[in-house]
N, C-alpha and C. Protein backbone atom coordinates (compact mmCIF):
# COMPACT_ATOMS: atom_id res chain seq x y z
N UNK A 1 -9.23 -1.96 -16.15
CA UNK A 1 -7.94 -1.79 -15.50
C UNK A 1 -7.53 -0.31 -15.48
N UNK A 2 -8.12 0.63 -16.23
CA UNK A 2 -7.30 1.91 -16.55
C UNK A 2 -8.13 1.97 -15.65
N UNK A 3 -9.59 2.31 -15.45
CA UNK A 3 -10.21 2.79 -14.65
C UNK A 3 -9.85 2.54 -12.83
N UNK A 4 -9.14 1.42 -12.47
CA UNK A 4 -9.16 1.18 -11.72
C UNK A 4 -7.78 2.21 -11.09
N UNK A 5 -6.64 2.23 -11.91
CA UNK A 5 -5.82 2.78 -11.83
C UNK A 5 -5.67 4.35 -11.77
N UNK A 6 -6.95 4.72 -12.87
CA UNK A 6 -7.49 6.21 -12.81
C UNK A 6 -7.84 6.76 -11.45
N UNK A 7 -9.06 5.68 -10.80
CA UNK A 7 -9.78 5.89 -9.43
C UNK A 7 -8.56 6.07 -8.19
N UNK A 8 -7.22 4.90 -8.66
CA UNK A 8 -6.19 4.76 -7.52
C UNK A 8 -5.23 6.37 -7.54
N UNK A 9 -5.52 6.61 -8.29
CA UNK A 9 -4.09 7.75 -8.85
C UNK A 9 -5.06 9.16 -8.03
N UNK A 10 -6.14 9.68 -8.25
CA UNK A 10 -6.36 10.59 -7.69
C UNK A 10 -7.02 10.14 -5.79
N UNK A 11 -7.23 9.18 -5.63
CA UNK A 11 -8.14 8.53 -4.07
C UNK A 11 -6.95 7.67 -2.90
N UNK A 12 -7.62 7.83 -1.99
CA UNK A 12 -6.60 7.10 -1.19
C UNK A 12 -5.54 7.46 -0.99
N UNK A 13 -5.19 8.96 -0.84
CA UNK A 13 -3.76 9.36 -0.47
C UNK A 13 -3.05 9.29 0.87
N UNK A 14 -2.48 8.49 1.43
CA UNK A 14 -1.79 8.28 2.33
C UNK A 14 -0.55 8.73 3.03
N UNK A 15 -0.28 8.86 4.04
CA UNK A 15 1.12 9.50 4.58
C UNK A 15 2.12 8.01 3.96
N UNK A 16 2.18 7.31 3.84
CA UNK A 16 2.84 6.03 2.94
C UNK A 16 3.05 6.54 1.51
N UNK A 17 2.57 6.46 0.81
CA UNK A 17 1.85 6.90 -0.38
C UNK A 17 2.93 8.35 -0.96
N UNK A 18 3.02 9.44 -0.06
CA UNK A 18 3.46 10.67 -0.06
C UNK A 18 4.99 10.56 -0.10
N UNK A 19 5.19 9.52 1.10
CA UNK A 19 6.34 9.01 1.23
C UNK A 19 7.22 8.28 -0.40
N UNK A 20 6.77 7.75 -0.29
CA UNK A 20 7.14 6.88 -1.70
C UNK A 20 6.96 7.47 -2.64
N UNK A 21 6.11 8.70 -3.07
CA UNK A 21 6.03 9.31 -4.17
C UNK A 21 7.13 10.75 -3.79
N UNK A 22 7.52 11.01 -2.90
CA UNK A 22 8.66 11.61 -2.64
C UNK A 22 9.98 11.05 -2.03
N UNK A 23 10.14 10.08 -1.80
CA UNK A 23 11.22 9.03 -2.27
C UNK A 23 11.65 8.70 -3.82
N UNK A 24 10.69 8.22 -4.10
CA UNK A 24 10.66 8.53 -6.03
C UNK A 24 11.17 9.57 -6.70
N UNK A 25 10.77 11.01 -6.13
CA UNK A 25 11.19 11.80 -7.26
C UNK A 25 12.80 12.20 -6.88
N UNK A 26 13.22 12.26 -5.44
CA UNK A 26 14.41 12.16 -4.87
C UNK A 26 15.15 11.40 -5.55
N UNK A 27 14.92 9.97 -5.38
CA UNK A 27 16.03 8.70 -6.56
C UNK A 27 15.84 9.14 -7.59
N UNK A 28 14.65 9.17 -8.61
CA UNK A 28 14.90 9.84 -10.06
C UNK A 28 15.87 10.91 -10.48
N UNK A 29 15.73 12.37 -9.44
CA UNK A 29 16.51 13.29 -9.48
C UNK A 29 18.15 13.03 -9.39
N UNK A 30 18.47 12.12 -8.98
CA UNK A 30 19.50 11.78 -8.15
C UNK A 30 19.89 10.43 -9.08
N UNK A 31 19.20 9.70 -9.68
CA UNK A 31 19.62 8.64 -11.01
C UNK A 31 19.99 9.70 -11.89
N UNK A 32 19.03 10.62 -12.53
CA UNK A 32 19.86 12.09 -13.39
C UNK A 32 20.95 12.18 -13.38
N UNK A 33 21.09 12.73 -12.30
CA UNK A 33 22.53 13.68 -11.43
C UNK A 33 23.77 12.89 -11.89
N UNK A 34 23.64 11.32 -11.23
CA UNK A 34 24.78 10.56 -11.41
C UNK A 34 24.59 9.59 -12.52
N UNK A 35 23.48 9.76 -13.53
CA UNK A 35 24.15 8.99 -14.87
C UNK A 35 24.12 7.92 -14.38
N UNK A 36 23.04 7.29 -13.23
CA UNK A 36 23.16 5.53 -13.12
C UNK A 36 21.40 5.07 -13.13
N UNK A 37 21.47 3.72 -14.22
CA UNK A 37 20.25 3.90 -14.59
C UNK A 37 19.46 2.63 -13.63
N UNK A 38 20.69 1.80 -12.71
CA UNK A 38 19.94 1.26 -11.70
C UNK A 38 19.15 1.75 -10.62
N UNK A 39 19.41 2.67 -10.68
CA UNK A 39 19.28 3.89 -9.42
C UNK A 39 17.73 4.47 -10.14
N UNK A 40 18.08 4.79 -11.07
CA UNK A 40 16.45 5.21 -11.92
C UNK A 40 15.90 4.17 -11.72
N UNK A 41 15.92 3.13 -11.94
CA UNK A 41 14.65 1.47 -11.94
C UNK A 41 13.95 1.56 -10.49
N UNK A 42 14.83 2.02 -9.69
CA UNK A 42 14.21 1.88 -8.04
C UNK A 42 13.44 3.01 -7.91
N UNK A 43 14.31 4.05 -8.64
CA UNK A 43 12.99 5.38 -8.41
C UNK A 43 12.06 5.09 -9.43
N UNK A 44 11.66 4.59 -10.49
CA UNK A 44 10.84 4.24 -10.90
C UNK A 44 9.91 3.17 -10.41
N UNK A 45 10.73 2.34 -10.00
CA UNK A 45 9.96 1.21 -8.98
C UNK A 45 8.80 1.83 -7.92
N UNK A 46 9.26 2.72 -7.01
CA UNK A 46 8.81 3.46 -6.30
C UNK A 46 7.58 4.36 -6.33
N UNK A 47 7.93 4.73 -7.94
CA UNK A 47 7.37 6.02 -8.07
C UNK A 47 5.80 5.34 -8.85
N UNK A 48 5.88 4.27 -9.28
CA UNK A 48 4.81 3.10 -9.44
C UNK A 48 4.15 2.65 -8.59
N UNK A 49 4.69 2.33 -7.69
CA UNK A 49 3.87 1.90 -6.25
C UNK A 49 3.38 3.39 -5.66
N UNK A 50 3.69 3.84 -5.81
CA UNK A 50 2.84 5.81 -5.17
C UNK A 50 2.22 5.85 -5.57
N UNK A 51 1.57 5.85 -7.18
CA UNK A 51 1.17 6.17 -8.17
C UNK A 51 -0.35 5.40 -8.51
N UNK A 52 0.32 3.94 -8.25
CA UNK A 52 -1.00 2.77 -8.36
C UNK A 52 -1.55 2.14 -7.28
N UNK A 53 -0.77 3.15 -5.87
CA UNK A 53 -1.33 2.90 -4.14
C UNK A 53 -0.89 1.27 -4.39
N UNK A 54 0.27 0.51 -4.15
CA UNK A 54 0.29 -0.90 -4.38
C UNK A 54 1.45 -0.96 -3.45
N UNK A 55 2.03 -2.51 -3.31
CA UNK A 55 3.29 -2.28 -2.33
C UNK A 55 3.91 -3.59 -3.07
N UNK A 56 4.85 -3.52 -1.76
CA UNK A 56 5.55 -5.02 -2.72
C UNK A 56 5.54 -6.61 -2.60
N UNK A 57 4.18 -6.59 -1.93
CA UNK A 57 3.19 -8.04 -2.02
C UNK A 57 2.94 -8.33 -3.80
N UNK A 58 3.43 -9.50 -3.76
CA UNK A 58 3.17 -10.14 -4.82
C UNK A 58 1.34 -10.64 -5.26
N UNK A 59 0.96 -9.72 -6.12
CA UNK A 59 -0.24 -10.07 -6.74
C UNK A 59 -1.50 -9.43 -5.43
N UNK A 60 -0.79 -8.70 -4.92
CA UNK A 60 -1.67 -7.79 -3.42
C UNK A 60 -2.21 -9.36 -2.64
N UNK A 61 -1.53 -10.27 -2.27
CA UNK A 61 -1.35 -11.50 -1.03
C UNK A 61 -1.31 -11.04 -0.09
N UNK A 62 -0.67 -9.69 0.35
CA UNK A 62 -0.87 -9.19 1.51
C UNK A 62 -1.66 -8.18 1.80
N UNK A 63 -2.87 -7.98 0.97
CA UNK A 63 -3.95 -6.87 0.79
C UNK A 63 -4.91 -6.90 1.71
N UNK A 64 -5.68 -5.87 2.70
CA UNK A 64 -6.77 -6.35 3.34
C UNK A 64 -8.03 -5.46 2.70
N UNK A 65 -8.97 -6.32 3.41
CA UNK A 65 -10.17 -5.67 2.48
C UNK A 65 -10.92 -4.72 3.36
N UNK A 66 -11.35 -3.46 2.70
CA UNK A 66 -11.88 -2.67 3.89
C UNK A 66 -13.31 -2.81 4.34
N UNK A 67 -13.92 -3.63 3.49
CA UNK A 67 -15.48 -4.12 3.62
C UNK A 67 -15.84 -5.35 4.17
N UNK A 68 -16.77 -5.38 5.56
CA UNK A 68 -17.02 -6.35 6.30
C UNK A 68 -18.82 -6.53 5.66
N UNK A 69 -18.55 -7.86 5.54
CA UNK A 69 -20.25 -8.72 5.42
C UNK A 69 -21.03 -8.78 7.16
N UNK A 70 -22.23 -9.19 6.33
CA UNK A 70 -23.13 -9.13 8.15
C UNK A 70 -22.44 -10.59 7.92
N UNK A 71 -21.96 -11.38 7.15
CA UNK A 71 -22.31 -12.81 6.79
C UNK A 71 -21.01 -13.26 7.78
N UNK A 72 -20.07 -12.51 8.48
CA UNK A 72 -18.64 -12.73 8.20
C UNK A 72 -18.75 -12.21 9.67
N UNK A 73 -19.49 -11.35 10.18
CA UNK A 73 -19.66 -11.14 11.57
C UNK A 73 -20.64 -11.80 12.13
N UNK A 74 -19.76 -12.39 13.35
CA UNK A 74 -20.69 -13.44 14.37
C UNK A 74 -20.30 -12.92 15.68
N UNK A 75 -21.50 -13.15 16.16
CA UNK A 75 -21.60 -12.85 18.01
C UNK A 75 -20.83 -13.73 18.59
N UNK A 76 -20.05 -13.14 19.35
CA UNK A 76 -19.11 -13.74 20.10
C UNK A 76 -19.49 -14.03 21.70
N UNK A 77 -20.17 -15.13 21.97
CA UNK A 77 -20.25 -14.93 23.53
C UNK A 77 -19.00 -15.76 24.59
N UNK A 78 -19.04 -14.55 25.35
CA UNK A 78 -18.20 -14.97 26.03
C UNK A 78 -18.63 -15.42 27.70
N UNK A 79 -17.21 -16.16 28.57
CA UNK A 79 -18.29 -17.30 29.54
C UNK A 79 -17.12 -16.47 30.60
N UNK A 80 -17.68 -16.09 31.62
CA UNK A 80 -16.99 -15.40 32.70
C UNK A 80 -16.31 -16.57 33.81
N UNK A 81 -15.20 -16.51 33.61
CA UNK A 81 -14.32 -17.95 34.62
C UNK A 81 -13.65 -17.24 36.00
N UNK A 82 -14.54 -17.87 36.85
CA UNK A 82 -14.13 -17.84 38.08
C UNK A 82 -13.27 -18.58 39.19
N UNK A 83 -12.46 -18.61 39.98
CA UNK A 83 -11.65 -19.19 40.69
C UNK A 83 -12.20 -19.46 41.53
N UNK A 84 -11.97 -21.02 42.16
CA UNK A 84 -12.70 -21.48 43.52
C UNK A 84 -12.46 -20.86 44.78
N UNK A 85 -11.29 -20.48 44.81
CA UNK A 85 -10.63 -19.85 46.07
C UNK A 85 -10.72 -19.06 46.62
């Protein structure tokens, strides 16, 4: 698990990713400022999902995989339909 998290933290940097990890430090700075520590949980929230490339799919349910099998690709033929008219 560390490792996986190690590999996520330096790979895969995204314009998403950048976003949220500078959204993060914005709310953190700004939970500081005003002494509210709900406000920190979200920039922390945030700054977790930047951090471990994750979003807010429960258990990654909405994850896609970037690796296709030959097993999983099939030829598609298709049948050319013509009109009588």
């Amino acid at each position: 698990m560390l490792q996986t998290f190690k590999y996520n933290l330096f790979h895969n940097w995204t314009i998403i990713r950048i976003i949220r990890l500078t959204l993060s430090v914005i709310i953190i700075v700004q939970a500081i400022q005003l002494h509210d520590a709900l406000f920190g949980v979200f920039g922390f929230f945030f700054l977790y999902q930047a951090l471990s490339n994750t979003g807010c799919c429960a258990m990654n349910n909405c994850a896609t995989t970037s690796t296709t099998n030959a097993v999983d690709e099939k030829e598609i033929e298709f049948e050319e339909v013509k009109n009588k008219s």
